[in-house]
N, C-alpha and C. Protein backbone atom coordinates (compact mmCIF):
# COMPACT_ATOMS: atom_id res chain seq x y z
N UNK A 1 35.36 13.95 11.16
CA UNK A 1 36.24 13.25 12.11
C UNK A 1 35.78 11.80 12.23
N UNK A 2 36.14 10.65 11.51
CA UNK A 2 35.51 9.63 11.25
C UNK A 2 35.96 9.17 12.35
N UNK A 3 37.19 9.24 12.95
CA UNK A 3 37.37 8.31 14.46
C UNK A 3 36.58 8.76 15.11
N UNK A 4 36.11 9.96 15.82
CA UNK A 4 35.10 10.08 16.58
C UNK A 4 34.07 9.75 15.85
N UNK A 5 33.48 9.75 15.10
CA UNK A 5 32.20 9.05 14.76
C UNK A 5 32.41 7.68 14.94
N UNK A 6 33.31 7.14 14.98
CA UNK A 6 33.33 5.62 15.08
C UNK A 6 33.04 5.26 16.61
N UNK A 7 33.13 6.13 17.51
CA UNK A 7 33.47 5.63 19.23
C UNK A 7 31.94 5.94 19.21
N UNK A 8 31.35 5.56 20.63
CA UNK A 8 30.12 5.14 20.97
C UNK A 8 29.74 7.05 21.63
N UNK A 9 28.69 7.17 21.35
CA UNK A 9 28.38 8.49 21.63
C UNK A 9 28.77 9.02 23.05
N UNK A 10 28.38 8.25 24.13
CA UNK A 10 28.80 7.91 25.45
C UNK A 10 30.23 8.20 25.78
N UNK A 11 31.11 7.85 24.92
CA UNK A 11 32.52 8.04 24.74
C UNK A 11 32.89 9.42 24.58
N UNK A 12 32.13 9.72 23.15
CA UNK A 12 32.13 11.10 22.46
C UNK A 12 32.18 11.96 23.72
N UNK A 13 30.83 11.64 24.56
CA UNK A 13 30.58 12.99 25.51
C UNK A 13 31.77 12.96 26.65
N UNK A 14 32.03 12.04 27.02
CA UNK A 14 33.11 11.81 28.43
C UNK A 14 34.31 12.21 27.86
N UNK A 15 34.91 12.39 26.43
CA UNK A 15 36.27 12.73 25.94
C UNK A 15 35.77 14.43 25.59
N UNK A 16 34.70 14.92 25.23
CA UNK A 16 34.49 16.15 25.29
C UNK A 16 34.45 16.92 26.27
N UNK A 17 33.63 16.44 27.55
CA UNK A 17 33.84 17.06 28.64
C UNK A 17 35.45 16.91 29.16
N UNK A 18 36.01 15.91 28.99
CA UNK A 18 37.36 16.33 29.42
C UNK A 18 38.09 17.31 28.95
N UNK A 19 37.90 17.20 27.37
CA UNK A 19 38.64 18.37 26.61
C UNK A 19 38.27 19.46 27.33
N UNK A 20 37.08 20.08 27.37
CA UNK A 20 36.62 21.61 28.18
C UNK A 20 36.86 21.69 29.12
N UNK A 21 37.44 20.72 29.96
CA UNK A 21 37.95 21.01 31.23
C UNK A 21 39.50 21.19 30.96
N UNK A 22 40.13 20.26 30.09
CA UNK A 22 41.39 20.76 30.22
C UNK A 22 41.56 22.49 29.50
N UNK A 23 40.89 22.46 28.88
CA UNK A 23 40.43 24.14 28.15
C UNK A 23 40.51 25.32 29.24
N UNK A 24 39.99 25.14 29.93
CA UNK A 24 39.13 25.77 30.60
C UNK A 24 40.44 25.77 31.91
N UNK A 25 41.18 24.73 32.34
CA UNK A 25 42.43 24.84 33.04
C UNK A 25 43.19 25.54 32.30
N UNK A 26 43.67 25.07 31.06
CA UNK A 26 44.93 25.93 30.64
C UNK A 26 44.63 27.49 30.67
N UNK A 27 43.05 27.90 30.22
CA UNK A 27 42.58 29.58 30.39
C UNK A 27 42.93 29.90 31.06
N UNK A 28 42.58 29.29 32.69
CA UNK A 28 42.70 29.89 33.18
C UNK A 28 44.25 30.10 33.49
N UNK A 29 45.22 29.02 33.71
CA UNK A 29 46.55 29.02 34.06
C UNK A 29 46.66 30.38 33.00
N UNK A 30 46.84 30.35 31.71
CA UNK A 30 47.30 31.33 31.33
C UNK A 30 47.08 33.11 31.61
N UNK A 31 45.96 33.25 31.67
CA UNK A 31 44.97 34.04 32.01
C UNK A 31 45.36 35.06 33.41
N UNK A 32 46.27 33.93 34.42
CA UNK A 32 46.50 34.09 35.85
C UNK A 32 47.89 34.46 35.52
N UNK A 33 48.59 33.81 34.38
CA UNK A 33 50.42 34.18 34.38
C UNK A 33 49.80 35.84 33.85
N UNK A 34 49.35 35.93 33.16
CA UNK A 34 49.29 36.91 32.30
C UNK A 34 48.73 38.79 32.90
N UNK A 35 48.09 37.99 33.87
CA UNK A 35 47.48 38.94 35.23
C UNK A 35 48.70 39.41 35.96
N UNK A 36 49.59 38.15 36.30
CA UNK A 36 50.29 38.05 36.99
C UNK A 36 51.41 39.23 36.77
C-alpha cells in the first residue's frame, strides 16, 4: 500500500484507529439488527 507508506506513521495510526472503530460500529449495528 504505497499511499499509506507514504503518510507519516502518526497518520498511519490515527486513520487505523478510526478504521477499528468504524469496524467495530458497523459489528456491532449489524450484529444488533440481526439479534433483533
Amino acid at each position: 500500500m504505497p499511499m499509506f507508506a507514504a503518510r507519516p506513521f502518526d497518520l498511519n495510526t490515527a486513520t487505523a484507529a478510526l478504521a477499528g472503530v468504524a469496524v467495530r460500529a458497523i459489528t456491532t449495528k449489524t450484529t444488533t439488527i440481526i439479534k433483533g
